[in-house]
C-alpha atoms as a PDB file:
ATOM      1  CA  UNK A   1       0.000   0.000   0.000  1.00  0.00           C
ATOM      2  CA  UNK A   2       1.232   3.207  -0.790  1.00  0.00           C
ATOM      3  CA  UNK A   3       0.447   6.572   0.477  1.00  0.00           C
ATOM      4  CA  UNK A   4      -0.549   9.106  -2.059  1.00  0.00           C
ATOM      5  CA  UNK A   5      -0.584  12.664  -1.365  1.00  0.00           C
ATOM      6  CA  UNK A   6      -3.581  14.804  -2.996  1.00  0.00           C
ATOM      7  CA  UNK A   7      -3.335  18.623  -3.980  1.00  0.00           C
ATOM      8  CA  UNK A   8      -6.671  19.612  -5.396  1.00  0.00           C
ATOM      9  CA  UNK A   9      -8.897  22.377  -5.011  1.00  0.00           C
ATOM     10  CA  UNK A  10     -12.173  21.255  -5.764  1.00  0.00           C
ATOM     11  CA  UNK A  11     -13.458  19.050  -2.873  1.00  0.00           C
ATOM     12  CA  UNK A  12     -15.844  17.059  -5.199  1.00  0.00           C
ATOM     13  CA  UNK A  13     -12.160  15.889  -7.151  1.00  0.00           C
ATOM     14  CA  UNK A  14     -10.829  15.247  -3.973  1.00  0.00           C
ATOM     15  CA  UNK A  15     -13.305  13.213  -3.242  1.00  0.00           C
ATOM     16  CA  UNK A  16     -13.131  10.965  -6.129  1.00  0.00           C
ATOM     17  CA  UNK A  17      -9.297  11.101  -6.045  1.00  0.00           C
ATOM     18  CA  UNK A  18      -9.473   9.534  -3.014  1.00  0.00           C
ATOM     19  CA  UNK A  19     -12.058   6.775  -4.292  1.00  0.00           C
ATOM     20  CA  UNK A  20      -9.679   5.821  -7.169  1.00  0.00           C
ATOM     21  CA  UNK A  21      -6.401   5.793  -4.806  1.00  0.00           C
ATOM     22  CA  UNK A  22      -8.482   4.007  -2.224  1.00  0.00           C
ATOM     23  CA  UNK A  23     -10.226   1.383  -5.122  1.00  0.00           C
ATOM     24  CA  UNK A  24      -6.325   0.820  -6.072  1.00  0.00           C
ATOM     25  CA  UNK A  25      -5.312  -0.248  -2.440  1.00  0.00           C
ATOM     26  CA  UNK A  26      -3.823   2.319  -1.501  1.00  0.00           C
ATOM     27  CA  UNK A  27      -4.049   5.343   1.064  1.00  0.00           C
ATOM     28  CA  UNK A  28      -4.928   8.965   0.203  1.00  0.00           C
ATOM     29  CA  UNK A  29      -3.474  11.576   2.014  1.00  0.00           C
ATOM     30  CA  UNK A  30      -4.577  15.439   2.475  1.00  0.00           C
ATOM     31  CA  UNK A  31      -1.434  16.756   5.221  1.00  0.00           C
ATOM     32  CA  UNK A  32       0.393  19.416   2.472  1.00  0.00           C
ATOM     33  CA  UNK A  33       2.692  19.308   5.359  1.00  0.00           C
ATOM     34  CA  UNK A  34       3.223  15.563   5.632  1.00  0.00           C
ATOM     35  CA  UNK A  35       7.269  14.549   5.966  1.00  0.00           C
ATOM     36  CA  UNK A  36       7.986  14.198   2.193  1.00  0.00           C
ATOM     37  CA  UNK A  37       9.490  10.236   2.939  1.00  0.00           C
ATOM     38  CA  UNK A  38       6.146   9.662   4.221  1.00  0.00           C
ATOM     39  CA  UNK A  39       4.608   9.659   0.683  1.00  0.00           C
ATOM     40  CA  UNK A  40       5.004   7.752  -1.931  1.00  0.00           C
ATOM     41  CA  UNK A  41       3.731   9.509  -4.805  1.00  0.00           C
ATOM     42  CA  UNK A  42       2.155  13.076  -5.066  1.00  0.00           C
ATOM     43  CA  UNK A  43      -1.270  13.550  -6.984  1.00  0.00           C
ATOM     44  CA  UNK A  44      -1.458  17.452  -7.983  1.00  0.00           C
ATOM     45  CA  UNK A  45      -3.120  20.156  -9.328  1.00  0.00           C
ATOM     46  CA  UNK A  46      -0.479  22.660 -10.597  1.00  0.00           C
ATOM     47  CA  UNK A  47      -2.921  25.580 -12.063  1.00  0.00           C
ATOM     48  CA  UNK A  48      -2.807  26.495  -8.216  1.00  0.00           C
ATOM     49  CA  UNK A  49      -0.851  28.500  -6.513  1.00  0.00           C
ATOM     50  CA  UNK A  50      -0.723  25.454  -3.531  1.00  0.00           C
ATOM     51  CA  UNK A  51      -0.126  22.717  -5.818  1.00  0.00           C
ATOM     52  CA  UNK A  52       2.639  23.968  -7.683  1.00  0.00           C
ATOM     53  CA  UNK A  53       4.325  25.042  -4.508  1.00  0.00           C
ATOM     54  CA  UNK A  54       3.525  21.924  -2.628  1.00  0.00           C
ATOM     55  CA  UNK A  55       5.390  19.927  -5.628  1.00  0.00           C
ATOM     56  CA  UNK A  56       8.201  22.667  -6.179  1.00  0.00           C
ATOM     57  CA  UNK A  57       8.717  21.670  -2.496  1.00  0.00           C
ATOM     58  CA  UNK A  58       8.583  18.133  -1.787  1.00  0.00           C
ATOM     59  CA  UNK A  59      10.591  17.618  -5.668  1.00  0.00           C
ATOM     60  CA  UNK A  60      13.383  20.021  -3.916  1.00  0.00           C
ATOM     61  CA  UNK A  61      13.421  17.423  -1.405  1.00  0.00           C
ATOM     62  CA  UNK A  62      12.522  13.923  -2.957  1.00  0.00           C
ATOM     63  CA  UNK A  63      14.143  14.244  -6.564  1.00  0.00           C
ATOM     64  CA  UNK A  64      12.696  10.745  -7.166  1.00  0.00           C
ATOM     65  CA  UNK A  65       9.323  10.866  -5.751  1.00  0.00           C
ATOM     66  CA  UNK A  66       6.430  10.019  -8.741  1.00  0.00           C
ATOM     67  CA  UNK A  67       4.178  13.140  -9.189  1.00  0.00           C
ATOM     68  CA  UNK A  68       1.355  12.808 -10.995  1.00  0.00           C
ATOM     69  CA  UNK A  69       0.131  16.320 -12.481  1.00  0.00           C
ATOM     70  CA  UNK A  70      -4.095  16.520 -12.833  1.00  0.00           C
ATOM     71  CA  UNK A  71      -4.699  19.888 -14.314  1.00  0.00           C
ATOM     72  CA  UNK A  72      -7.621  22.056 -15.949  1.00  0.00           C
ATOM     73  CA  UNK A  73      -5.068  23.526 -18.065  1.00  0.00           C
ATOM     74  CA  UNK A  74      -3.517  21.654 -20.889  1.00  0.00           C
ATOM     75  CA  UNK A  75      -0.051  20.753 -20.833  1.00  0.00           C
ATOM     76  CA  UNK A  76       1.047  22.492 -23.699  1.00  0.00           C
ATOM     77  CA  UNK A  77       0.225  26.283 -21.550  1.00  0.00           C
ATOM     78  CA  UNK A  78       2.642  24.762 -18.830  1.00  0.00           C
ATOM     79  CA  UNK A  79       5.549  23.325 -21.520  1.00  0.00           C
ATOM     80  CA  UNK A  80       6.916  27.043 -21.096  1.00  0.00           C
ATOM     81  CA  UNK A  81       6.814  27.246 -17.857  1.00  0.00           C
ATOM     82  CA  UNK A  82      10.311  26.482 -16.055  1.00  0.00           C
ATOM     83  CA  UNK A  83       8.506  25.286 -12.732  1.00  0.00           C
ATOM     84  CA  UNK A  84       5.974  23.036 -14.013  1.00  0.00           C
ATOM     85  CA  UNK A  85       8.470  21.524 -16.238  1.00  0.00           C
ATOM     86  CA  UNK A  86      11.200  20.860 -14.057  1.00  0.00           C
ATOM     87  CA  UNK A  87       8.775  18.867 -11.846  1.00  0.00           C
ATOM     88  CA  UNK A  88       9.319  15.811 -15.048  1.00  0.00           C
ATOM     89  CA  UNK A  89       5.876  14.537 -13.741  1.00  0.00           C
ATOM     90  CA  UNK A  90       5.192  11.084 -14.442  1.00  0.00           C
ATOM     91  CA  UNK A  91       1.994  11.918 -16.184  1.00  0.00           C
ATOM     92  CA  UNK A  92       0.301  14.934 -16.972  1.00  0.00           C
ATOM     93  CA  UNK A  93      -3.887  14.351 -16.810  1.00  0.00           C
ATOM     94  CA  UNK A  94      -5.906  17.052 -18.731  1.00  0.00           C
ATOM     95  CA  UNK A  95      -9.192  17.476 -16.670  1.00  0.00           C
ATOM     96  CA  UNK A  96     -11.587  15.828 -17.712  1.00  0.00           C
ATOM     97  CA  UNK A  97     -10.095  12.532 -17.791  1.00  0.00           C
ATOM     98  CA  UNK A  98     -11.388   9.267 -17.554  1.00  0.00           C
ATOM     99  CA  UNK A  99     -10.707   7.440 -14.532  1.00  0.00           C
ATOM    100  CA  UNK A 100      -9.507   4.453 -15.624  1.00  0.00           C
ATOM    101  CA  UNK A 101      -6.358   6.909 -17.068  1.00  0.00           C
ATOM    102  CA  UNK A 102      -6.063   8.133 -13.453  1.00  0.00           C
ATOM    103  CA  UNK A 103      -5.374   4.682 -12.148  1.00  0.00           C
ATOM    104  CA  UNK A 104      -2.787   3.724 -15.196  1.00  0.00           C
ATOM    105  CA  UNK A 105      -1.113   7.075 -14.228  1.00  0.00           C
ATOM    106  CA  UNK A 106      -0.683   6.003 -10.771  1.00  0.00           C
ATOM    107  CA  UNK A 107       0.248   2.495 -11.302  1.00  0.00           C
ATOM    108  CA  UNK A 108       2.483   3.455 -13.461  1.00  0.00           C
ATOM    109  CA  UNK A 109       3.816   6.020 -11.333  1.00  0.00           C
ATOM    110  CA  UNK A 110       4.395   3.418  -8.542  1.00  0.00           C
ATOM    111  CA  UNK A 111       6.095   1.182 -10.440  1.00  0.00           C
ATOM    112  CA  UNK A 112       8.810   3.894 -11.620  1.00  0.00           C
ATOM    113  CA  UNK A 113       7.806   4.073 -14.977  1.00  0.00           C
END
């Protein structure tokens, strides 16, 4: 089981976030201040101010920790942007997604790919 941090704004995606990490096995977790070897993969929103900074953060610290980017905006508005880029997310989700793309992402994620 792993523990999967989840930066989202809308409390109705967090919600379901947590469904899909929880329908995976595994444990969602909301702490933006968690210790970052306490999590094993961050699930993020980075068209926030919070989410961006959250990941900036815990990549700083955890070069290899999986972060899997689930954004309104499409990835090509980000591409020029230094900080989202230098966060070499795992997978980048363009809301709206299909679920079943959320739990590839992740398990991919986990598995270092």
């Amino acid at each position: 089981m792993a523990s999967i941090l989840i930066v989202e704004p809308s409390s109705d995606l967090r919600d379901l976030f947590e469904l899909v990490v929880a329908g995976l096995g595994h444990e969602a977790v909301y702490d933006i201040d968690v210790r970052p070897e306490e999590i094993d993969l961050l699930l993020v929103e980075t068209g926030v101010v919070l989410g961006l900074d959250t990941a900036r953060r815990l990549r700083a610290v955890r070069p290899d920790l999986p972060i899997v980017v689930a954004s309104i905006f499409d990835r090509s508005i980000f591409d020029g942007l230094r900080a989202v880029v230098e966060l070499l997310p795992s997978a980048y989700l363009v809301k709206p997604f299909h679920l079943d793309e959320l739990e590839h992402a992740i398990a991919t994620a986990l598995e270092g790919g």
